[in-house]
C-alpha atoms as a PDB file:
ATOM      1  CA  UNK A   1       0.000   0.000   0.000  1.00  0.00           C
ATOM      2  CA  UNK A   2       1.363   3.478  -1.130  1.00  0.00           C
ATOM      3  CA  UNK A   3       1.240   5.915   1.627  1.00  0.00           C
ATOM      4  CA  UNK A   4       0.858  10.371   0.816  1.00  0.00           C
ATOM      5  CA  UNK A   5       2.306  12.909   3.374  1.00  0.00           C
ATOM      6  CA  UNK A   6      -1.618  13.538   3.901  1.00  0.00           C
ATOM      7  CA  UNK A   7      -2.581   9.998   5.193  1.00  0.00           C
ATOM      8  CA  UNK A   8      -0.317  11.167   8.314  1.00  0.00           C
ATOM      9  CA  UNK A   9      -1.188  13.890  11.181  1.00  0.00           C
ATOM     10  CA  UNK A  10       1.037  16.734  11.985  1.00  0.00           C
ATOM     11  CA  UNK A  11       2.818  16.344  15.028  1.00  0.00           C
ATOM     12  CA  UNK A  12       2.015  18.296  17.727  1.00  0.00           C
ATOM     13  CA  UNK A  13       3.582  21.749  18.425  1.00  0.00           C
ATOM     14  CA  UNK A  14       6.138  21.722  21.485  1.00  0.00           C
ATOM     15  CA  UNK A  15       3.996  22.954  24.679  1.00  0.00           C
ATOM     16  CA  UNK A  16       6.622  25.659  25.482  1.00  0.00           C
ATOM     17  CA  UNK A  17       7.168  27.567  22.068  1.00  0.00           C
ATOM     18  CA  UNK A  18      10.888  28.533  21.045  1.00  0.00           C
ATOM     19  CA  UNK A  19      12.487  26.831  24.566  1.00  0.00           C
ATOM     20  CA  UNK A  20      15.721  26.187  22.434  1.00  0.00           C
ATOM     21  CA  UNK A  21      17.613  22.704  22.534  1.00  0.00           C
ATOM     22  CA  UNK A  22      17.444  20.204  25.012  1.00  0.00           C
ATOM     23  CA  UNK A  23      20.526  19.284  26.964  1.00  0.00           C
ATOM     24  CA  UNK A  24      20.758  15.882  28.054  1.00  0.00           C
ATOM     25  CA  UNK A  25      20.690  15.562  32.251  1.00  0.00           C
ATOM     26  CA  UNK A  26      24.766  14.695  33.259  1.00  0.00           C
ATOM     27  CA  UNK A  27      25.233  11.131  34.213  1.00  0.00           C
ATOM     28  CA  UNK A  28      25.058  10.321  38.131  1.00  0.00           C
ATOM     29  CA  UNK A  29      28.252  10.114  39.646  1.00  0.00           C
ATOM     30  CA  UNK A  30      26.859   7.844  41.755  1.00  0.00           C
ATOM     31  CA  UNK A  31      26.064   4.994  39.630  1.00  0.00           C
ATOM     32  CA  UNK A  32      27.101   1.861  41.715  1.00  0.00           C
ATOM     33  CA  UNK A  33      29.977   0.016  41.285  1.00  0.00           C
ATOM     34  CA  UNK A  34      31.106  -3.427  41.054  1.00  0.00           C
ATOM     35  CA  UNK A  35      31.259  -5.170  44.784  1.00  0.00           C
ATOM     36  CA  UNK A  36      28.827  -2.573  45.793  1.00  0.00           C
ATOM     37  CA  UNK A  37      25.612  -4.611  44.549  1.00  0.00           C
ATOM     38  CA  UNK A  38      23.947  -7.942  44.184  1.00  0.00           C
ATOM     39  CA  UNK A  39      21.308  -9.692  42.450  1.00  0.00           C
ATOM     40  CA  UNK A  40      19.040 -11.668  44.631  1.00  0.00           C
ATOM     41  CA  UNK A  41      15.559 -12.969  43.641  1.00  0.00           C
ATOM     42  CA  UNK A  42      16.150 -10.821  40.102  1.00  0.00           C
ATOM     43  CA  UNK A  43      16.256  -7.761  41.992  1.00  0.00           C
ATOM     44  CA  UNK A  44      19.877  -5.286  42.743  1.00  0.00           C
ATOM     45  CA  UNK A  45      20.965  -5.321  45.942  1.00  0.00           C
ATOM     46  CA  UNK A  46      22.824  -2.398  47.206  1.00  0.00           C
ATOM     47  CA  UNK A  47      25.558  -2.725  49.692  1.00  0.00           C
ATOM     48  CA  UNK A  48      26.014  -0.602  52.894  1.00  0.00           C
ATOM     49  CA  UNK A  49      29.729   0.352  51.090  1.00  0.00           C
ATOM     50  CA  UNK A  50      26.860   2.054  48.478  1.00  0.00           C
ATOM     51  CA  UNK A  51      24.726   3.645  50.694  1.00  0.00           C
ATOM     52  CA  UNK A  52      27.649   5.341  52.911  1.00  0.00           C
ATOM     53  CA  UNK A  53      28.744   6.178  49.244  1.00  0.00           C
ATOM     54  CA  UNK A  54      25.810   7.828  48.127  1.00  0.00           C
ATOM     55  CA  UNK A  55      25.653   9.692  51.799  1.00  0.00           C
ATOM     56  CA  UNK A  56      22.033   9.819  52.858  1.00  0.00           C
ATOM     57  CA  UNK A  57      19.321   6.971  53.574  1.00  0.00           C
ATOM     58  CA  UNK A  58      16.869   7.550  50.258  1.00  0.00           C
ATOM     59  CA  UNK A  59      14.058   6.763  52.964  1.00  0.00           C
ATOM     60  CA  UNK A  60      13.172   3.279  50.661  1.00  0.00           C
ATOM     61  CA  UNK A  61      13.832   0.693  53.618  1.00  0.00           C
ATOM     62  CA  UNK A  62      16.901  -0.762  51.656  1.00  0.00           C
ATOM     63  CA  UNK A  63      18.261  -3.918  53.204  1.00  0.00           C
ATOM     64  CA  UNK A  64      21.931  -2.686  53.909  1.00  0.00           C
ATOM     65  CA  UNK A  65      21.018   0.938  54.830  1.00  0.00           C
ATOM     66  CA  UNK A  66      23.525   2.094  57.437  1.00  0.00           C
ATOM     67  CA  UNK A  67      21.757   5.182  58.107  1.00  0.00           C
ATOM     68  CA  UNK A  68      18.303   3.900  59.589  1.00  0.00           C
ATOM     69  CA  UNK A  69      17.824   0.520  61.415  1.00  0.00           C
ATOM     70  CA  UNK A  70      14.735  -0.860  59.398  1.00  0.00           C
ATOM     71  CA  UNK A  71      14.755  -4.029  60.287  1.00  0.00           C
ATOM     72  CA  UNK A  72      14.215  -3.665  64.236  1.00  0.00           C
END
């Protein structure tokens, strides 16, 4: 089947007119290392050498938080 420019809708304008280019968001520095997770069940386990790392408890009950005492 032979398709026209017509067949297909404009796009839609950007909601914020002349914003100018996007710049892509910097990469984390804190992207976790190797020794600093695991995979258990199919999930990534972070290590307290991670957390202490990153430098603040992300409030998410993580396993090997050294900042808050979930577990008890």
């Amino acid at each position: 089947m032979k398709t026209t420019p017509s067949q297909f809708p404009e796009p839609p304008s950007p909601s914020v007119p002349n914003a100018g280019p996007v710049e892509a968001a910097p990469v984390p520095a804190l992207l976790a290392q190797p020794g600093e997770y695991y995979f258990e069940d199919g999930r990534m386990v972070f290590t307290a050498t991670y957390h202490l790392r990153r430098g603040y408890c992300c409030g998410s009950r993580c396993r090997h938080c050294p900042y808050k005492d979930w577990n008890r």
